[in-house]
PDB file of N, CA and C in Angstrom:
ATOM      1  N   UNK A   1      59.864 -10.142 -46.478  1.00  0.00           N
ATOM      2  CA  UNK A   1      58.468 -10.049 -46.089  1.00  0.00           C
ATOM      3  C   UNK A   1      57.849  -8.864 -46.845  1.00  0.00           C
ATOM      4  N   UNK A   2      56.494  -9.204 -47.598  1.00  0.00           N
ATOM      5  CA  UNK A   2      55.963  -8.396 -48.130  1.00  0.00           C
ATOM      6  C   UNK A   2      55.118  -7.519 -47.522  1.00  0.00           C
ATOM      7  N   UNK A   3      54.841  -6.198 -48.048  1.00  0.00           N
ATOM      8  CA  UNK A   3      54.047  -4.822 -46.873  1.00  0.00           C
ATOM      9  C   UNK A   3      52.668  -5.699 -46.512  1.00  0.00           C
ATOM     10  N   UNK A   4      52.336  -6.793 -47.290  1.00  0.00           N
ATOM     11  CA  UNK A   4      50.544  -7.225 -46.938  1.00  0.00           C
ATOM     12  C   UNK A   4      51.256  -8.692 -45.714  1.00  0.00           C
ATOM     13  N   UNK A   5      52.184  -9.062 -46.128  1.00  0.00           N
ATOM     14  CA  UNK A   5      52.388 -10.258 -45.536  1.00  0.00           C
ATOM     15  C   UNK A   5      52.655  -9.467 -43.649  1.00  0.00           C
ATOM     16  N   UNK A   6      53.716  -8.517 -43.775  1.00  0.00           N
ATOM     17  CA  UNK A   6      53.346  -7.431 -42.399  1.00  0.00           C
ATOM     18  C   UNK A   6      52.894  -7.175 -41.707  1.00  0.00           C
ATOM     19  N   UNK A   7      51.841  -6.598 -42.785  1.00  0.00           N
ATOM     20  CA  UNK A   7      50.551  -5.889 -42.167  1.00  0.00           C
ATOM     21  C   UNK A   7      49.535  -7.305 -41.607  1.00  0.00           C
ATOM     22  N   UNK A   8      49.501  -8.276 -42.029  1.00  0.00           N
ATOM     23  CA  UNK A   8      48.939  -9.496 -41.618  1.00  0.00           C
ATOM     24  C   UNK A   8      49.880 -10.121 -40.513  1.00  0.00           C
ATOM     25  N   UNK A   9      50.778  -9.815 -40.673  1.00  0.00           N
ATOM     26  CA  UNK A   9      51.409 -10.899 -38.956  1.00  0.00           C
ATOM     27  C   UNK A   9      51.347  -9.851 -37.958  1.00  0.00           C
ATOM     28  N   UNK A  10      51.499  -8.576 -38.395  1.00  0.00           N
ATOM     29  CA  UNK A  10      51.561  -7.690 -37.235  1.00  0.00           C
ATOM     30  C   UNK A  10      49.780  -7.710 -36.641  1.00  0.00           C
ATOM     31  N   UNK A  11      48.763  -7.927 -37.241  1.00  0.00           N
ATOM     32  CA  UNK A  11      47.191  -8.024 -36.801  1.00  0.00           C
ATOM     33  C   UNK A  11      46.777  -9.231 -36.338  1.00  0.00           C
ATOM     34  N   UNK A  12      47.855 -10.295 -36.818  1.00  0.00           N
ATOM     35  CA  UNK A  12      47.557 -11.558 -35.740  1.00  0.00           C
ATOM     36  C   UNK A  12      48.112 -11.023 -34.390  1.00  0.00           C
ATOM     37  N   UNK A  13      49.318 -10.920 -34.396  1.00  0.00           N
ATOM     38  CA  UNK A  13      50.218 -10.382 -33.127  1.00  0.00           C
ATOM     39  C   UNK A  13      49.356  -9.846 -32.197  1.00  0.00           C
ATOM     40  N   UNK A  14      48.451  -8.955 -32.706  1.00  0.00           N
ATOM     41  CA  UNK A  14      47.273  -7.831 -32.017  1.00  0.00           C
ATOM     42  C   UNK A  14      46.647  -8.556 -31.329  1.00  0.00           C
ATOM     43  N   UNK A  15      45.949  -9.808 -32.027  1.00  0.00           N
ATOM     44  CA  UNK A  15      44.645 -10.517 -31.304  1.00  0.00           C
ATOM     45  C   UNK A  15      45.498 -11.703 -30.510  1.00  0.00           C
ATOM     46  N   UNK A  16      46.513 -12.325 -30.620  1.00  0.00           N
ATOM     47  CA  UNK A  16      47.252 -12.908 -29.965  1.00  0.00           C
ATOM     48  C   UNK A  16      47.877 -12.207 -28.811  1.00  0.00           C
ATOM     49  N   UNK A  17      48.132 -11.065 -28.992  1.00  0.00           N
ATOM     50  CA  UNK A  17      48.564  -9.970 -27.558  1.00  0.00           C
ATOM     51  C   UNK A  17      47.219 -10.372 -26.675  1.00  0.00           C
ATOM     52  N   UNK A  18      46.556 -10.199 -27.424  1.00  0.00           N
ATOM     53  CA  UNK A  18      44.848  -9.310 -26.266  1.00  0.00           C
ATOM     54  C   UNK A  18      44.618 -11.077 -25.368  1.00  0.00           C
ATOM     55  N   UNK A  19      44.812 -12.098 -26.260  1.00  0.00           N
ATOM     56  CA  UNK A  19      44.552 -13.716 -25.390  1.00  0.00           C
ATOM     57  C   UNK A  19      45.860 -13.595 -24.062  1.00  0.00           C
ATOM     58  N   UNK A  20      46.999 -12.855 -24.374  1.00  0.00           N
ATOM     59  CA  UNK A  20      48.317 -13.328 -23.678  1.00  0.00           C
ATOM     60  C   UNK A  20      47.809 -12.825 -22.180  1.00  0.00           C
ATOM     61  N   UNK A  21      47.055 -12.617 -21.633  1.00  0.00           N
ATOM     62  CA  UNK A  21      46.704 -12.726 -20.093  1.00  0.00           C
ATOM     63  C   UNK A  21      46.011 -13.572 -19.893  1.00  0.00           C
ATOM     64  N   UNK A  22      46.450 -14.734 -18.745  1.00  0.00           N
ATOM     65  CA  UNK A  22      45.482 -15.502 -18.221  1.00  0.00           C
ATOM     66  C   UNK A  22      43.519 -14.995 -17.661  1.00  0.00           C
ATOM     67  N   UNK A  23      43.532 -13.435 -17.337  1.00  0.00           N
ATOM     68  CA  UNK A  23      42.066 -12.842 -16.891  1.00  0.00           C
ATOM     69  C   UNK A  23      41.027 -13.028 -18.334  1.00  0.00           C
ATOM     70  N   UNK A  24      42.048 -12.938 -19.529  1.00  0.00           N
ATOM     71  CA  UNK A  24      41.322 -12.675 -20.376  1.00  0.00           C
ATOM     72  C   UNK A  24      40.908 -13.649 -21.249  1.00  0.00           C
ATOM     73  N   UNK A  25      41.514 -15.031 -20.915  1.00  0.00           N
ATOM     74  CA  UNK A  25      41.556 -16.594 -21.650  1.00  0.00           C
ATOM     75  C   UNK A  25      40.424 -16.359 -21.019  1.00  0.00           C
ATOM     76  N   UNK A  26      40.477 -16.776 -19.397  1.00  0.00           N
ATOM     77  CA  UNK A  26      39.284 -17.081 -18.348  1.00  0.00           C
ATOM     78  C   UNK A  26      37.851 -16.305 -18.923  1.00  0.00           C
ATOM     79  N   UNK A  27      38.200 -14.979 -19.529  1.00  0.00           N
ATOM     80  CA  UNK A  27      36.965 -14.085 -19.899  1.00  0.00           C
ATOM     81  C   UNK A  27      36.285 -14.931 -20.781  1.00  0.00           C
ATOM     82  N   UNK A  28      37.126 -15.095 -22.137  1.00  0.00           N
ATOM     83  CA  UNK A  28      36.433 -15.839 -23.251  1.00  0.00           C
ATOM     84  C   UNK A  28      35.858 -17.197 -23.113  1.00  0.00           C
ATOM     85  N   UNK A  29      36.722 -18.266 -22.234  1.00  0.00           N
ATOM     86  CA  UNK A  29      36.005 -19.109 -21.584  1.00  0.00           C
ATOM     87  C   UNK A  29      34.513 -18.981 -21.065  1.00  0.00           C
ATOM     88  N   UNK A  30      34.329 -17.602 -20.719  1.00  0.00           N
ATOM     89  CA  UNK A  30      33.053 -17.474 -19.517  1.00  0.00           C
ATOM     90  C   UNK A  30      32.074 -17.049 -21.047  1.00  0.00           C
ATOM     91  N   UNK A  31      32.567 -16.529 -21.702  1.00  0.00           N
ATOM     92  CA  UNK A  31      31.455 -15.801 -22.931  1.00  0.00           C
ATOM     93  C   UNK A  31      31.284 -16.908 -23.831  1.00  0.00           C
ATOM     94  N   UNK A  32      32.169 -17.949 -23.763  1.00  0.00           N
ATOM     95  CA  UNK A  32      31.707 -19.336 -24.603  1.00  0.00           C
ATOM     96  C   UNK A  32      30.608 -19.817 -24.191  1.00  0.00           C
ATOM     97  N   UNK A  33      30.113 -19.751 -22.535  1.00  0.00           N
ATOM     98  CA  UNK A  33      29.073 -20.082 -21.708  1.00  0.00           C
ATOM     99  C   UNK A  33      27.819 -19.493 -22.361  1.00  0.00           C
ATOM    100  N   UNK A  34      27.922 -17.784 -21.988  1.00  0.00           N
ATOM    101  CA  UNK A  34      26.863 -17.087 -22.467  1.00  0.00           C
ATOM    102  C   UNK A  34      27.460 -15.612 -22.618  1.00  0.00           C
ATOM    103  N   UNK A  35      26.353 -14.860 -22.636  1.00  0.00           N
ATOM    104  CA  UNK A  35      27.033 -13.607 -22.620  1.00  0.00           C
ATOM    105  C   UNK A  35      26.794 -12.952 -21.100  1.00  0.00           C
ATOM    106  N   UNK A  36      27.760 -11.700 -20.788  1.00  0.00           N
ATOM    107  CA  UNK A  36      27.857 -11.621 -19.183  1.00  0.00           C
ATOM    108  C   UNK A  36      27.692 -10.282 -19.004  1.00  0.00           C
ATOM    109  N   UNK A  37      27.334  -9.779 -18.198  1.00  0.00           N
ATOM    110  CA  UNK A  37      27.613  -7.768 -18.076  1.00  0.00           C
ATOM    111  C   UNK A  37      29.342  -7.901 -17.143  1.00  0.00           C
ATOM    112  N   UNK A  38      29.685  -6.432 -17.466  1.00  0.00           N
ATOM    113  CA  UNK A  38      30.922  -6.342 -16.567  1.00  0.00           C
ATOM    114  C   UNK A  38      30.770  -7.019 -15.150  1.00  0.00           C
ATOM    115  N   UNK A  39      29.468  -6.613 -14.804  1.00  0.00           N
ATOM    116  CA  UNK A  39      29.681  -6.733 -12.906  1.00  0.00           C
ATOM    117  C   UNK A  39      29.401  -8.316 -12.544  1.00  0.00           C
ATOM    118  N   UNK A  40      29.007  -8.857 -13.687  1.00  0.00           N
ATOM    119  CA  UNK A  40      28.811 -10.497 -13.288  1.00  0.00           C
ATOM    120  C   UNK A  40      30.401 -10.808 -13.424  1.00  0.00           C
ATOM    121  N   UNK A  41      30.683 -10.697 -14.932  1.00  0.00           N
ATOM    122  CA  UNK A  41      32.669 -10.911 -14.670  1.00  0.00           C
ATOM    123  C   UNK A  41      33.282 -10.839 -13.579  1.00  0.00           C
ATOM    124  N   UNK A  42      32.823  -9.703 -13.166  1.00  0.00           N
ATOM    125  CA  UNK A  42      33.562  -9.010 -11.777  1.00  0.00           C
ATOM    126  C   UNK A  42      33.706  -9.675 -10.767  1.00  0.00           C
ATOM    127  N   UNK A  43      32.319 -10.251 -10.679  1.00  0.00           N
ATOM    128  CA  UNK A  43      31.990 -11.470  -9.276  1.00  0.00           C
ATOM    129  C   UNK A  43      32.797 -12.338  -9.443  1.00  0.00           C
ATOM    130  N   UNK A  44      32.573 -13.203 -11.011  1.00  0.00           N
ATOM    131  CA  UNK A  44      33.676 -14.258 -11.089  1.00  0.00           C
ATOM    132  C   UNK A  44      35.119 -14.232 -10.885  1.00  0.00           C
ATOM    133  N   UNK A  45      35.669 -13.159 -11.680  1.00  0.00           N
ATOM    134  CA  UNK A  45      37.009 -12.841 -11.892  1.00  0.00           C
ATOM    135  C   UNK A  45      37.688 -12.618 -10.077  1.00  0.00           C
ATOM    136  N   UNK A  46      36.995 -11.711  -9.645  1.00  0.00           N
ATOM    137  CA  UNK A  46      37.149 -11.586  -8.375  1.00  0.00           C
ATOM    138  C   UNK A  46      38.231 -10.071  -8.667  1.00  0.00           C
ATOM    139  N   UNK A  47      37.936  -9.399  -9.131  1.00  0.00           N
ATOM    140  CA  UNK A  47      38.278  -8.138  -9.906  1.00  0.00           C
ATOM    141  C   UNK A  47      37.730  -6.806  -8.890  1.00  0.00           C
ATOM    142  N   UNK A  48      38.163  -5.800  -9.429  1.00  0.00           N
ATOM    143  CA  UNK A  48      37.083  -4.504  -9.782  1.00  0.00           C
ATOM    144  C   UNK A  48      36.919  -4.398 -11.372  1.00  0.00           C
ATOM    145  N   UNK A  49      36.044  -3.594 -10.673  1.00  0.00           N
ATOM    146  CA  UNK A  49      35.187  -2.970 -12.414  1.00  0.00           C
ATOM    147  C   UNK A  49      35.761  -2.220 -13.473  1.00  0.00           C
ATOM    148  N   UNK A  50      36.952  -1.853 -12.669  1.00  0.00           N
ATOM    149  CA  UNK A  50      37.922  -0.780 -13.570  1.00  0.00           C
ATOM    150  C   UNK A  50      38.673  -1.825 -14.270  1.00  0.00           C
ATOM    151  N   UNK A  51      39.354  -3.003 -13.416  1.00  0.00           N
ATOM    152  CA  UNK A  51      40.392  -3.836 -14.219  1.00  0.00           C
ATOM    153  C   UNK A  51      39.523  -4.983 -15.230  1.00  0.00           C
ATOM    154  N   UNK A  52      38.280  -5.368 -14.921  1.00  0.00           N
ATOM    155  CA  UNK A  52      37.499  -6.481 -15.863  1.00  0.00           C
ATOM    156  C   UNK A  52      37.139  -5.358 -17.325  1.00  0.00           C
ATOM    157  N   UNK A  53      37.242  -4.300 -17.117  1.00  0.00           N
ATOM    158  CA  UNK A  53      36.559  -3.374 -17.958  1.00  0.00           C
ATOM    159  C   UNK A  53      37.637  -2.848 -18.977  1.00  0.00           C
ATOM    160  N   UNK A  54      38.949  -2.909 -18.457  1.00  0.00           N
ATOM    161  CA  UNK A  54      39.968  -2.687 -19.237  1.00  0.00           C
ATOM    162  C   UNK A  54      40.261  -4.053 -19.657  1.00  0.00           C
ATOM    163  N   UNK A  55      40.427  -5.345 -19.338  1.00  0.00           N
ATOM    164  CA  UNK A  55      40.505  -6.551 -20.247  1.00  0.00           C
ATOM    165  C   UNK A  55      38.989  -6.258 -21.410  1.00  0.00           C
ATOM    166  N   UNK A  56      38.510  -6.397 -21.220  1.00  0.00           N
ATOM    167  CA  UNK A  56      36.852  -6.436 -21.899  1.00  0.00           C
ATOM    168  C   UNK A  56      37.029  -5.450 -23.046  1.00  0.00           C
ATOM    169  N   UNK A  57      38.275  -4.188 -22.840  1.00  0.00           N
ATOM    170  CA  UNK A  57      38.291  -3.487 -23.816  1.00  0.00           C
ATOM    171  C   UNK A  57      39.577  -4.129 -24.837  1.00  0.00           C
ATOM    172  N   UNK A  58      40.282  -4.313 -24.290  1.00  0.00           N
ATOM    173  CA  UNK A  58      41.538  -4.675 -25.075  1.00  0.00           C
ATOM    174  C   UNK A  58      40.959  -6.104 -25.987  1.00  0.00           C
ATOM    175  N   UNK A  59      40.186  -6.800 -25.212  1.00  0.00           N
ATOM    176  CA  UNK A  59      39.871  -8.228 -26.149  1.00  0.00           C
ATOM    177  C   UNK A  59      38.809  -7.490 -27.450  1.00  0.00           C
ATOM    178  N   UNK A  60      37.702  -6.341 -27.002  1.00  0.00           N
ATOM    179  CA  UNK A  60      37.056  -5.742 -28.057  1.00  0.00           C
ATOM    180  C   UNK A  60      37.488  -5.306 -29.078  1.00  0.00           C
ATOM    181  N   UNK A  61      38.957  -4.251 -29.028  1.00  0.00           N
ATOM    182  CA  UNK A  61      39.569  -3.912 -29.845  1.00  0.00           C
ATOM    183  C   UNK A  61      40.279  -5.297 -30.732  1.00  0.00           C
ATOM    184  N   UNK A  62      40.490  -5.654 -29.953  1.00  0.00           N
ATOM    185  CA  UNK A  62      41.056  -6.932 -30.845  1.00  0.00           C
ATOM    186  C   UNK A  62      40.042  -7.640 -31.973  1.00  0.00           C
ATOM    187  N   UNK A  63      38.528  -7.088 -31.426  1.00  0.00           N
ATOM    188  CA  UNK A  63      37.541  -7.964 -32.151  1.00  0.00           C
ATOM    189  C   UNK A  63      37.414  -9.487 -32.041  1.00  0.00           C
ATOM    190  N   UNK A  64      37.570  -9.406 -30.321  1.00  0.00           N
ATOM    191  CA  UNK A  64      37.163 -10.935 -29.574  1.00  0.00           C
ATOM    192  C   UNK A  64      36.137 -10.932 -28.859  1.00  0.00           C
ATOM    193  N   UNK A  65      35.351  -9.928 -28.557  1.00  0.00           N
ATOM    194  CA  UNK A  65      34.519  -9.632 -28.264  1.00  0.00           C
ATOM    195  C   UNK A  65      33.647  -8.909 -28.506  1.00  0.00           C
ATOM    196  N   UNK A  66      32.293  -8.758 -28.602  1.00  0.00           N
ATOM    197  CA  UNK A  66      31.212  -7.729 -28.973  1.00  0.00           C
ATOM    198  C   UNK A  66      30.493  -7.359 -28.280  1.00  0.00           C
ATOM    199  N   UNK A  67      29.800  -6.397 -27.366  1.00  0.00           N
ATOM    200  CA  UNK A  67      29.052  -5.736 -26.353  1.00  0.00           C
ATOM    201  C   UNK A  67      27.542  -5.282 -27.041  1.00  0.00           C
ATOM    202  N   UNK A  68      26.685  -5.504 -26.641  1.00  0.00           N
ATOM    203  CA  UNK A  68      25.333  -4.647 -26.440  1.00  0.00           C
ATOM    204  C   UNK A  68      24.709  -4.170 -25.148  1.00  0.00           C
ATOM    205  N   UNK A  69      24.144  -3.280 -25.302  1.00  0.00           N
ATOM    206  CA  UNK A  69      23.672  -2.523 -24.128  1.00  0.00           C
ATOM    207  C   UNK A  69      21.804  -2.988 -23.881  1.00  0.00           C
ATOM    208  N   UNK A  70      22.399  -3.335 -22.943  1.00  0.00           N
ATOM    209  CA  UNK A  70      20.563  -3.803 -22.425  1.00  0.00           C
ATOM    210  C   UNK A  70      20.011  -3.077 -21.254  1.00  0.00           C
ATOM    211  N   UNK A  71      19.371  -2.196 -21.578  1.00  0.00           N
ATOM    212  CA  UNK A  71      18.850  -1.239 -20.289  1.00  0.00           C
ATOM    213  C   UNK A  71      20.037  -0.441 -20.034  1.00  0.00           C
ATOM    214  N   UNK A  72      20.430  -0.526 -18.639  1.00  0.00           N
ATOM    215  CA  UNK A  72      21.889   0.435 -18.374  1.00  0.00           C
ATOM    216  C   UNK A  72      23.330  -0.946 -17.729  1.00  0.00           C
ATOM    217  N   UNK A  73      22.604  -1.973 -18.495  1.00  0.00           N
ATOM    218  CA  UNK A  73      23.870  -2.905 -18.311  1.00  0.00           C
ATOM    219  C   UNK A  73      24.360  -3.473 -19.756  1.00  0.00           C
ATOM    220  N   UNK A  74      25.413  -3.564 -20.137  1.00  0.00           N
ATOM    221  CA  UNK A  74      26.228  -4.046 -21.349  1.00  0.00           C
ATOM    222  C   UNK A  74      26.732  -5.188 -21.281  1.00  0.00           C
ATOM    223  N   UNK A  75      26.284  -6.298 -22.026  1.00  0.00           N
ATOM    224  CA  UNK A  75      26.692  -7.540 -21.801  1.00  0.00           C
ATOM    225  C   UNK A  75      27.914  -7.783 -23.361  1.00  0.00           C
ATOM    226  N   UNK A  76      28.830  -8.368 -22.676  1.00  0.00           N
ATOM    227  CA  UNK A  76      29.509  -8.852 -23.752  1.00  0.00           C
ATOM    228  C   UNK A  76      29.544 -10.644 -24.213  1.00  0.00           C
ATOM    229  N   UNK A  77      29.991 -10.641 -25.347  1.00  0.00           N
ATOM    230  CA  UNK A  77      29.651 -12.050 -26.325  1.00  0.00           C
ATOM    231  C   UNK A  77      30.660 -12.262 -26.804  1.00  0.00           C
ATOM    232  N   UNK A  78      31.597 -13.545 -27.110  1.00  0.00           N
ATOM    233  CA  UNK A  78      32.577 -13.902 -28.170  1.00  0.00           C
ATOM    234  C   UNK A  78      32.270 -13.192 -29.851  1.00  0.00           C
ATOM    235  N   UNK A  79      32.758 -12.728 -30.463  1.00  0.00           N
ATOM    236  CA  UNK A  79      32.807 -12.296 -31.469  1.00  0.00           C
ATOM    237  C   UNK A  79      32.822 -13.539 -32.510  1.00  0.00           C
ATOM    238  N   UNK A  80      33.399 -14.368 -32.278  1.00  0.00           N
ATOM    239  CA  UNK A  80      33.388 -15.335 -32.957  1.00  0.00           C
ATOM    240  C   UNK A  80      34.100 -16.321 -32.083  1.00  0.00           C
ATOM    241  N   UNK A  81      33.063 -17.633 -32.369  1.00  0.00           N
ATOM    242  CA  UNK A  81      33.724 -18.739 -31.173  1.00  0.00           C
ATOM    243  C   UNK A  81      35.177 -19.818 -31.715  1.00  0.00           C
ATOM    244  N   UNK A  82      35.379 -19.650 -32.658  1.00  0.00           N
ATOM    245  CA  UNK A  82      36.556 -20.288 -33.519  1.00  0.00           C
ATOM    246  C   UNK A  82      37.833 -19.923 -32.710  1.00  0.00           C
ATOM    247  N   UNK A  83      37.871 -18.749 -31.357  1.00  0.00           N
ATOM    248  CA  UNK A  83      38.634 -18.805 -30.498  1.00  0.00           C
ATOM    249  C   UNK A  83      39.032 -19.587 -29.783  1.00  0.00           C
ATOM    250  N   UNK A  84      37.715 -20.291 -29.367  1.00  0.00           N
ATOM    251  CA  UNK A  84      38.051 -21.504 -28.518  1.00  0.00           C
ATOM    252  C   UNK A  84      39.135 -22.641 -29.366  1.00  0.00           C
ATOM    253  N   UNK A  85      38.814 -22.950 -30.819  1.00  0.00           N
ATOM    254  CA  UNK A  85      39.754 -23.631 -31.197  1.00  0.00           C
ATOM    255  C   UNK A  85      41.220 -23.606 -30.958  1.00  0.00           C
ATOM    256  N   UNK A  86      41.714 -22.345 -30.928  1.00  0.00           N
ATOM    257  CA  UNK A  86      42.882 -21.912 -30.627  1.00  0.00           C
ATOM    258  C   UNK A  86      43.194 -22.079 -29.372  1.00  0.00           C
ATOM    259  N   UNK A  87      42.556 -22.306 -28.516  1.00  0.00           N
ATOM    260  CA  UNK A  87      42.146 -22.312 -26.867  1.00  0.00           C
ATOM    261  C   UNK A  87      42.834 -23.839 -26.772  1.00  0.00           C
ATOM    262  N   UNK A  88      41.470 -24.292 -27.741  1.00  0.00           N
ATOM    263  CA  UNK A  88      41.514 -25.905 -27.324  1.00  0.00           C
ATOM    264  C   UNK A  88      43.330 -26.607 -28.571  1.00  0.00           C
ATOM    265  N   UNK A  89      43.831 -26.320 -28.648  1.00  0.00           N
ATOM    266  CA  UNK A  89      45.294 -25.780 -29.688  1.00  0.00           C
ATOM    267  C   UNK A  89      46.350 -25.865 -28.704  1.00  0.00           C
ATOM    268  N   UNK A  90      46.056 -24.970 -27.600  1.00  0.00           N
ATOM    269  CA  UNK A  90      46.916 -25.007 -26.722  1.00  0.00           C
ATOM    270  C   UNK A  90      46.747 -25.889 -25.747  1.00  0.00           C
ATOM    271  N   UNK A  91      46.031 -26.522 -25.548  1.00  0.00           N
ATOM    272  CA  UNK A  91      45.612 -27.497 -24.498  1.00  0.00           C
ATOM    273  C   UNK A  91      46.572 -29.263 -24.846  1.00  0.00           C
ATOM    274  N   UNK A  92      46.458 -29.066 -26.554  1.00  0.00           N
ATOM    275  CA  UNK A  92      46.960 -30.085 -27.066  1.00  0.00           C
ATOM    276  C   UNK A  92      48.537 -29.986 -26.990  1.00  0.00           C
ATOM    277  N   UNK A  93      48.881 -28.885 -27.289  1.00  0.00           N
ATOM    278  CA  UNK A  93      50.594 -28.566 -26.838  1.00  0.00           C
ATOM    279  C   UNK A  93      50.169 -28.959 -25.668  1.00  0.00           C
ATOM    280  N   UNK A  94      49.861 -28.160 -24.830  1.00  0.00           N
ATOM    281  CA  UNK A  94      50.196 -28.271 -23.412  1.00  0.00           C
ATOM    282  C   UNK A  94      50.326 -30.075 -22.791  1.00  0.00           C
ATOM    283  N   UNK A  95      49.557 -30.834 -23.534  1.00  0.00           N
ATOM    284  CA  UNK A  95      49.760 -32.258 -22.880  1.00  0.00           C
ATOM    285  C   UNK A  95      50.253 -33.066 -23.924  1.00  0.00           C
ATOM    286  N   UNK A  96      50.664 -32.537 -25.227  1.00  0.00           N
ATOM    287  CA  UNK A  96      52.214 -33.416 -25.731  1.00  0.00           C
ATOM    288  C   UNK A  96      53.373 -32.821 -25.127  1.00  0.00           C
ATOM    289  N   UNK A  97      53.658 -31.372 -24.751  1.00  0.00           N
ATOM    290  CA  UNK A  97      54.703 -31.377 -23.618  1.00  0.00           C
ATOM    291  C   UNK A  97      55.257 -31.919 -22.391  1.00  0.00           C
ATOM    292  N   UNK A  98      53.413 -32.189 -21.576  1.00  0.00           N
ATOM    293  CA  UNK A  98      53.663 -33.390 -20.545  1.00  0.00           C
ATOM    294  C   UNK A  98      54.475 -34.393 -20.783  1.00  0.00           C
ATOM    295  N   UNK A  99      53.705 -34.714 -21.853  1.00  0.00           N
ATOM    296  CA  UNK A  99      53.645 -36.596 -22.370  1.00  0.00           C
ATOM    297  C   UNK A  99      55.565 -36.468 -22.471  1.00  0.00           C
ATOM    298  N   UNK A 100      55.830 -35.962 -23.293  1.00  0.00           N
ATOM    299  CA  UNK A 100      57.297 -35.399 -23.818  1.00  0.00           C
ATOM    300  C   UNK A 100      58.293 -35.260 -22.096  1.00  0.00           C
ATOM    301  N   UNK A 101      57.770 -34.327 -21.184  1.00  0.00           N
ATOM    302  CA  UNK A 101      58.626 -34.403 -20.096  1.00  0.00           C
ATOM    303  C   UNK A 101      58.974 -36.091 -19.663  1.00  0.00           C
ATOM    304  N   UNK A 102      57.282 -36.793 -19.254  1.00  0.00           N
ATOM    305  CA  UNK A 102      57.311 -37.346 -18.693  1.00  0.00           C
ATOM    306  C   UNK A 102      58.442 -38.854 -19.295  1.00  0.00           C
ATOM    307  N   UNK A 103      58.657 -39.144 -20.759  1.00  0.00           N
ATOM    308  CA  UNK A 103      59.266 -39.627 -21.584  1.00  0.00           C
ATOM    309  C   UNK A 103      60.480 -39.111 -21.342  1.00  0.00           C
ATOM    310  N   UNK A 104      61.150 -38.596 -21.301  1.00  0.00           N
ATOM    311  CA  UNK A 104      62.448 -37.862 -21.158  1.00  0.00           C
ATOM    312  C   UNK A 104      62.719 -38.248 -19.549  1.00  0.00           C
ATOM    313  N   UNK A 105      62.126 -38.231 -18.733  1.00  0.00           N
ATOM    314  CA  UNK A 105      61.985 -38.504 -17.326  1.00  0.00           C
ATOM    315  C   UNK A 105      62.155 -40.025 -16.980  1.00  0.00           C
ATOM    316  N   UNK A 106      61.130 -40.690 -17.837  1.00  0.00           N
ATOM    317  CA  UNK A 106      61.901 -42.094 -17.987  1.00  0.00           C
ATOM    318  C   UNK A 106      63.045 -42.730 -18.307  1.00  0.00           C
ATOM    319  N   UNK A 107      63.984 -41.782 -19.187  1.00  0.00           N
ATOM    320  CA  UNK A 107      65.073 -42.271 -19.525  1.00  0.00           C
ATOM    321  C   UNK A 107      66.284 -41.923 -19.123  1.00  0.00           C
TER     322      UNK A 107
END
C-alpha cells in the first residue's frame, strides 16, 4: 500500500466511523428532509443537547454535515446528499441478505 493509497483509506475509514452509529444515520436521514437546529434533533432523537451536539460534531468533522447560524440558533444541512446513496447501498445488502437467509432456510 502506497503513502496516498493510506492516507485515502484511512479518510474513508473517518467518514465511515462518523455513519457507524445508528443516532447519526437517523441524523442524516432527518437533514435529507431539511435542515434542523440542535433542539429540533433533540425533540426527535429523544436526546439531550449535549449528546445530539456531540453526534452533529463528529458527522461535521467528518464533513457530513454543514451548520449556519441563524439568529442564536444553528441549523445543520447534509454536506452533500450522495450520502444517502451509500445509505440507500446498505439497504440493498441488507435485503439480498434476507432474500439469501430466507433461501438457505428453504433448503
Amino acid at each position: 500500500m502506497t503513502e496516498e493509497e493510506k492516507k485515502r483509506s484511512e479518510t474513508r475509514a473517518r467518514i465511515l466511523k462518523a455513519l457507524a452509529h445508528p443516532t447519526r444515520i437517523f441524523i442524516v436521514e432527518k437533514l435529507n428532509e431539511k435542515s434542523y437546529c440542535v433542539c429540533e434533533l433533540t425533540a426527535l432523537i429523544g436526546a439531550d443537547t449535549s449528546t445530539v451536539s456531540k453526534h452533529l460534531s463528529v458527522l461535521k468533522n467528518a464533513g457530513l454535515v454543514i451548520d449556519e447560524k441563524k439568529g442564536t440558533a444553528v441549523y445543520y444541512s447534509l454536506a452533500c446528499n450522495c450520502v444517502l446513496d451509500f445509505i440507500g447501498c446498505v439497504e440493498t445488502v441488507i435485503r439480498k441478505n434476507i432474500e439469501r437467509d430466507i433461501r438457505f432456510l428453504k433448503t
